[in-house]
N, C-alpha and C. Protein backbone atom coordinates (compact mmCIF):
# COMPACT_ATOMS: atom_id res chain seq x y z
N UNK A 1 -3.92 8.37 23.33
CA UNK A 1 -4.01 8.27 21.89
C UNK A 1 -4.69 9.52 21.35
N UNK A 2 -4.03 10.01 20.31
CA UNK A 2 -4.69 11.62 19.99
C UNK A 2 -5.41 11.15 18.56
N UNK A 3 -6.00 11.74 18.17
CA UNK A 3 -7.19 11.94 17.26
C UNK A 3 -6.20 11.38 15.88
N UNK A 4 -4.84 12.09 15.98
CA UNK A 4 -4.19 12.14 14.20
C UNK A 4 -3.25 10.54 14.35
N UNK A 5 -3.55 9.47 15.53
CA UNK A 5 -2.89 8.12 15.45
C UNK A 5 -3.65 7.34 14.60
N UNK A 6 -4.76 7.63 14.60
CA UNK A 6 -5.56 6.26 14.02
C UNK A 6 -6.90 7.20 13.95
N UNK A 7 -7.00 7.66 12.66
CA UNK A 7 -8.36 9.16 12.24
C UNK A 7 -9.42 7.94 12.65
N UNK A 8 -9.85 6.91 12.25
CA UNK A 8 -10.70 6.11 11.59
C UNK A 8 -11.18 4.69 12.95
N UNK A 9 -10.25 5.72 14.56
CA UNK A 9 -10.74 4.73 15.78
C UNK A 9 -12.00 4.77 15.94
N UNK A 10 -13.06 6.30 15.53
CA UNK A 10 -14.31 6.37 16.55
C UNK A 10 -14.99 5.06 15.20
N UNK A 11 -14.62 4.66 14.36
CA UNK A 11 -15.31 3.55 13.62
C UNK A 11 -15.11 2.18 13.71
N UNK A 12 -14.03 2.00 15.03
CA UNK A 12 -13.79 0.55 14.96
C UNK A 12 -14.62 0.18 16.20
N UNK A 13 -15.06 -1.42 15.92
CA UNK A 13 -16.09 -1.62 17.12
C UNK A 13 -15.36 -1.68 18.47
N UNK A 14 -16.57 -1.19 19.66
CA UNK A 14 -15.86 -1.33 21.12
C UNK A 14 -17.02 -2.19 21.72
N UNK A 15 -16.37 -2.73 22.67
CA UNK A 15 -16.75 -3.57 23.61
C UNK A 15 -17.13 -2.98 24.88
N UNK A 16 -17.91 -3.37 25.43
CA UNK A 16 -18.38 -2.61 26.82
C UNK A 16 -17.43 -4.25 27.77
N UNK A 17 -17.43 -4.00 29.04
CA UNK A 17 -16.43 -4.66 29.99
C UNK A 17 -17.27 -6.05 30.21
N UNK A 18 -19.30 -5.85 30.24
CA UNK A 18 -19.72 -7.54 30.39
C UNK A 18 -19.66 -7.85 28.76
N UNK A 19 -19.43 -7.32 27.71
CA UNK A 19 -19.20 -7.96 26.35
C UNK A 19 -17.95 -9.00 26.25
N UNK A 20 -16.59 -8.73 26.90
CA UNK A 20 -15.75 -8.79 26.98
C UNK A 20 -15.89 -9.70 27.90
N UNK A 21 -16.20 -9.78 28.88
CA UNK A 21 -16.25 -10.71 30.07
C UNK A 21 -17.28 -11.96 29.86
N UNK A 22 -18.03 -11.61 29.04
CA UNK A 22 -18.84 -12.94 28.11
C UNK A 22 -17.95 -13.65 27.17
N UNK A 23 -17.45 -13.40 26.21
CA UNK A 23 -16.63 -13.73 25.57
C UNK A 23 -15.62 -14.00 25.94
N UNK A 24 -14.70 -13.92 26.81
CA UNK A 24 -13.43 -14.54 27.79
C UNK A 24 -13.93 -15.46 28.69
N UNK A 25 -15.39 -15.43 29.21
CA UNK A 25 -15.59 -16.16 29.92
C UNK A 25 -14.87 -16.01 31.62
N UNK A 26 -14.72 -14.25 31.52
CA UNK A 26 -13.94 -14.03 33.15
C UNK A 26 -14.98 -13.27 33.45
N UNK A 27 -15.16 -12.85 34.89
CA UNK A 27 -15.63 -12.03 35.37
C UNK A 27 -15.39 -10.62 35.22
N UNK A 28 -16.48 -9.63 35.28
CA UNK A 28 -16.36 -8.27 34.95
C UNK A 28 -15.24 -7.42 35.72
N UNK A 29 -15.18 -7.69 36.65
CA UNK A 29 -14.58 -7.04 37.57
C UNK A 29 -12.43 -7.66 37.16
N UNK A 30 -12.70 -8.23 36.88
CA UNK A 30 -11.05 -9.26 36.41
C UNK A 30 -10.72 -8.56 34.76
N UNK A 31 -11.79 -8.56 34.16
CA UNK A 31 -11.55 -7.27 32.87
C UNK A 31 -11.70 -6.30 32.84
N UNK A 32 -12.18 -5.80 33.50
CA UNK A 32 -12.13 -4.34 34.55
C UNK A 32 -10.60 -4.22 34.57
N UNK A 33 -9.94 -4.87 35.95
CA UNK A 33 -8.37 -4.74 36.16
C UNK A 33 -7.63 -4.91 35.07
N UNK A 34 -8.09 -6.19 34.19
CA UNK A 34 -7.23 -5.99 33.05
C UNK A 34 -7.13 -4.89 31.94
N UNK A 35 -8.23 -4.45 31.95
CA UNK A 35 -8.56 -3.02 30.73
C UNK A 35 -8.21 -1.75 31.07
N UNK A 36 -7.97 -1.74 32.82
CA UNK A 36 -7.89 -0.14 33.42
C UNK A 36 -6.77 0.55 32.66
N UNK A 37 -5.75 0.40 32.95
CA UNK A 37 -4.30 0.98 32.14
C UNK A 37 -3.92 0.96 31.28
N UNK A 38 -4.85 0.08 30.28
CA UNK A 38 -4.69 -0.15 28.81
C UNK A 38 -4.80 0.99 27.68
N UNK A 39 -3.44 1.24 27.35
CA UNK A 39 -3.42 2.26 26.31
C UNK A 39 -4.71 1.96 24.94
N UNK A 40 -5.45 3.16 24.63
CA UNK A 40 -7.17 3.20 23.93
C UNK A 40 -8.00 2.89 24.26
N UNK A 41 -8.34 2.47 25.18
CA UNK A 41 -9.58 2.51 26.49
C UNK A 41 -10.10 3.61 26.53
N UNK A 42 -10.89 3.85 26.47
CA UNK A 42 -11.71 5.33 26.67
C UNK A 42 -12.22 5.30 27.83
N UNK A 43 -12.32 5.99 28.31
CA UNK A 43 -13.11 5.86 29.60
C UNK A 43 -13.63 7.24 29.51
N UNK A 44 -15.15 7.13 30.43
CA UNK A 44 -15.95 7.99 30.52
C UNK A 44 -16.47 8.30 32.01
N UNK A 45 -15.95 9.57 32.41
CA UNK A 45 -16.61 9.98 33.80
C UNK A 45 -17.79 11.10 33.59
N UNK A 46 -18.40 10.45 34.80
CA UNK A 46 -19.43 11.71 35.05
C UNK A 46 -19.88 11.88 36.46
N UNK A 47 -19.55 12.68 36.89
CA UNK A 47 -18.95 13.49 38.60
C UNK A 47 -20.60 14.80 38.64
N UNK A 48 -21.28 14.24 39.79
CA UNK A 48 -22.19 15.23 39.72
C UNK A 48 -21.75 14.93 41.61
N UNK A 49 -21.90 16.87 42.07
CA UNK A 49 -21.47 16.79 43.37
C UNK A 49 -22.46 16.17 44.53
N UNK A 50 -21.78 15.76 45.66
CA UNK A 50 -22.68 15.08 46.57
C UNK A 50 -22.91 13.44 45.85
N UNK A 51 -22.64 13.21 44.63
CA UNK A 51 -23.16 11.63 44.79
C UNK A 51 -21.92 10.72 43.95
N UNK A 52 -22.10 9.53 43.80
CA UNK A 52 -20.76 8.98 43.74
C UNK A 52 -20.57 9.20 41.89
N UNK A 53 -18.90 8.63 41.15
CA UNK A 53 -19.17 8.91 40.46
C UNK A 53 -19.09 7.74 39.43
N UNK A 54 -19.38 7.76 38.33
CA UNK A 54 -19.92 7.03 37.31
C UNK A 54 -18.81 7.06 36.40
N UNK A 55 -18.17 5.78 36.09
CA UNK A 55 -17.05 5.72 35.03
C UNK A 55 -17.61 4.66 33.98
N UNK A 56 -17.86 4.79 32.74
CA UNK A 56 -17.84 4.14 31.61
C UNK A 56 -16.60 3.80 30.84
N UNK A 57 -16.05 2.32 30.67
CA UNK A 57 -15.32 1.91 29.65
C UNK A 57 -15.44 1.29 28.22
N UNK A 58 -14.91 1.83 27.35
CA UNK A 58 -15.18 1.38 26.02
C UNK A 58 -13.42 0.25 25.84
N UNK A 59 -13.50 -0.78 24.99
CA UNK A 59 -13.04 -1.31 24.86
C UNK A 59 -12.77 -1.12 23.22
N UNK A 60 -11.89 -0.41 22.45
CA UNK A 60 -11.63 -1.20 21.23
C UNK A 60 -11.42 -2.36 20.92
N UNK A 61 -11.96 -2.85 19.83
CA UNK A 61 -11.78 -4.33 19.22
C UNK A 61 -9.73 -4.38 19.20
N UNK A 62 -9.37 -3.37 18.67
CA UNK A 62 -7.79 -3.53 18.72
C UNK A 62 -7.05 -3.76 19.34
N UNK A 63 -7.99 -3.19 20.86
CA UNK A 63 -6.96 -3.17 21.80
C UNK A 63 -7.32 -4.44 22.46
N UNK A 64 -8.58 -5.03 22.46
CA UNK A 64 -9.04 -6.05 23.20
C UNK A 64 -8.29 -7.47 22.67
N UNK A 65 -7.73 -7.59 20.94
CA UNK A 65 -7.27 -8.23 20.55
C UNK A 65 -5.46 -8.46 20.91
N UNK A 66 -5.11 -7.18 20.97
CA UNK A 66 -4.25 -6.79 21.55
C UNK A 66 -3.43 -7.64 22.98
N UNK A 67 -4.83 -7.43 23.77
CA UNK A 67 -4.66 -8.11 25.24
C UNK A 67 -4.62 -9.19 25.07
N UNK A 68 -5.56 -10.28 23.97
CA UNK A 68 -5.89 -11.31 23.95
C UNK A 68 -4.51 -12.40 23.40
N UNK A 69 -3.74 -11.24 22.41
CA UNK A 69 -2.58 -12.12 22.17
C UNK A 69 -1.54 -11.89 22.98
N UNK A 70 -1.49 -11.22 23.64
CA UNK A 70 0.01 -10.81 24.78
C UNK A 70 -0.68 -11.99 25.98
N UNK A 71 -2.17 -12.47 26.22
CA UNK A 71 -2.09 -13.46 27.17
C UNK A 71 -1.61 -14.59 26.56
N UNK A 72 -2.26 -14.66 25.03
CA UNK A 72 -1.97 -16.27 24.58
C UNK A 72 -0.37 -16.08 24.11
N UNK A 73 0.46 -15.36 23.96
CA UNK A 73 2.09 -14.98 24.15
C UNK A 73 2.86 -15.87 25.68
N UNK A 74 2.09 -15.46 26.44
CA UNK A 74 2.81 -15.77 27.72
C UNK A 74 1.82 -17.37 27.76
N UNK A 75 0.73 -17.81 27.57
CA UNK A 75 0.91 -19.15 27.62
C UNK A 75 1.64 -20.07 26.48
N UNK A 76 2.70 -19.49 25.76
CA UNK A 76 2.91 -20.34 25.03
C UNK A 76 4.09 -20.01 25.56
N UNK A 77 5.02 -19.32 26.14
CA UNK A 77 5.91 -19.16 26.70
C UNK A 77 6.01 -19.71 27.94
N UNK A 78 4.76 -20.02 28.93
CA UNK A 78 4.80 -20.80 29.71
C UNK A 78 5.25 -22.26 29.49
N UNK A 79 4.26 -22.23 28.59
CA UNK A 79 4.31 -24.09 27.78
C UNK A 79 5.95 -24.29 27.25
N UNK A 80 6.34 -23.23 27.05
CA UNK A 80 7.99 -23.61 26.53
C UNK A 80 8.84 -24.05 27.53
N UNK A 81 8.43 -23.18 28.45
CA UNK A 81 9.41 -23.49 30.40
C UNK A 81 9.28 -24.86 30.79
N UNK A 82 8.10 -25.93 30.49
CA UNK A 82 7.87 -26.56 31.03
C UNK A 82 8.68 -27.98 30.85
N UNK A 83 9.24 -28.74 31.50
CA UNK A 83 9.96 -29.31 31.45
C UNK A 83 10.06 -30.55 30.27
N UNK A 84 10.24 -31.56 29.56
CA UNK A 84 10.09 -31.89 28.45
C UNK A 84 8.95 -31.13 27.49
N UNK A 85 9.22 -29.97 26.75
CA UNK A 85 8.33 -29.06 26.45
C UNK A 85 8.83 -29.43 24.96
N UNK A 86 10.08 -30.41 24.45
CA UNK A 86 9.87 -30.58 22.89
C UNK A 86 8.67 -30.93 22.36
N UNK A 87 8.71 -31.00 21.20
CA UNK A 87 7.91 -31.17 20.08
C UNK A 87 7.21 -32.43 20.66
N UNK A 88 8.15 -33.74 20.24
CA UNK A 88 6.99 -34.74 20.91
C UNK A 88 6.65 -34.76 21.67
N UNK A 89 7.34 -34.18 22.62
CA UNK A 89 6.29 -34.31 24.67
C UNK A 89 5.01 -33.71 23.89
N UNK A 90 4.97 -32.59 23.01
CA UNK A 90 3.37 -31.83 23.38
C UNK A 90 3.01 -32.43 22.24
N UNK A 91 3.09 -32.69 21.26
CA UNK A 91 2.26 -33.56 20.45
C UNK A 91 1.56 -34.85 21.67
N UNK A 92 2.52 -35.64 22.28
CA UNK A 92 2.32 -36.90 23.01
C UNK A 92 1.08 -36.28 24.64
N UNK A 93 1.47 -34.87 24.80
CA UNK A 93 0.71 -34.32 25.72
C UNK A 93 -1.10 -34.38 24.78
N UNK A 94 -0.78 -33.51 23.50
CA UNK A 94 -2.20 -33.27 23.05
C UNK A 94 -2.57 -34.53 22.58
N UNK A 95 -2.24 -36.03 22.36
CA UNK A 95 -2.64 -37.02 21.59
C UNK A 95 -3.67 -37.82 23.51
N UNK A 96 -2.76 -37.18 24.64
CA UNK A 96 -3.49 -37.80 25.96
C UNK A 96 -4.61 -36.82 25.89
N UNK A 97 -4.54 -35.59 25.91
CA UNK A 97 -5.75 -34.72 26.19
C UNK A 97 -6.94 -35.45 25.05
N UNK A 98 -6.90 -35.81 23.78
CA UNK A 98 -7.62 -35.92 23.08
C UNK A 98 -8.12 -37.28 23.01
N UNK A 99 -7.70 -37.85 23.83
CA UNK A 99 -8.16 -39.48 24.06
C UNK A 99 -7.61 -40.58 22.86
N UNK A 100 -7.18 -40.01 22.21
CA UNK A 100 -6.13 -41.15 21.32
C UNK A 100 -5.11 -42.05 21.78
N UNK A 101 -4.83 -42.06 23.32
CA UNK A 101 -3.41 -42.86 23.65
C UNK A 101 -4.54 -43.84 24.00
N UNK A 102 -3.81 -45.39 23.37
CA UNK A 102 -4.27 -46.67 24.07
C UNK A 102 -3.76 -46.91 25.51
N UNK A 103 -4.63 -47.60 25.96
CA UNK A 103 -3.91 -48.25 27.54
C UNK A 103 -3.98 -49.36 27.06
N UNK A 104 -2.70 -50.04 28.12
CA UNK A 104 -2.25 -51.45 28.10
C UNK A 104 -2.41 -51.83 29.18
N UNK A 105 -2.68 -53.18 29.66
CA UNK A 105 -2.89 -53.98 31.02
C UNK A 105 -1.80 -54.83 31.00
N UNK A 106 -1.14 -55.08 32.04
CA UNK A 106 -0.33 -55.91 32.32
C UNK A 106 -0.64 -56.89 32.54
């Protein structure tokens, strides 16, 4: 991403990788993999010789939102695959999750 895509990025908030991993509720290292290749990620090295080196990631809010709807994309596309996946199956699915279905005894 070059400077003349978006003048007004160094002002949008970023996320460091345990901000992100608090708020998803995943582990650092699992938003780590997910953030590495992510186009606007900044990343920051610093290479001093003889010792190991030090990479910092910044997370834009854009891009983090970004990720967040391309996962909730594919679970709703999952949920479509699934076999009686009409309308009432998942209404009748969310009315069991939410404890509204009566039971009957025979």
């Amino acid at each position: 991403m070059t400077g003349t895509e978006n003048p007004c990025a160094f002002e949008e908030r970023h996320f460091t990788i345990s901000e992100l991993a608090d708020i998803w509720q995943f582990s650092k290292e699992f938003v780590r993999q997910l953030v590495q290749n992510e186009p606007g990620v900044t990343e920051w090295v610093r290479q001093v010789p003889g010792k190991r080196r030090y990479r910092v990631l910044r997370i834009p809010q854009s891009v983090a939102e970004r990720l967040y709807r391309r996962a909730q994309a594919r679970v709703e596309l999952d949920n479509d695959d699934l076999p009686g996946s009409s309308e009432s199956s998942r209404r009748s699915i969310a009315r069991k999750r939410s404890g509204r279905v009566q039971k009957t005894t025979v």
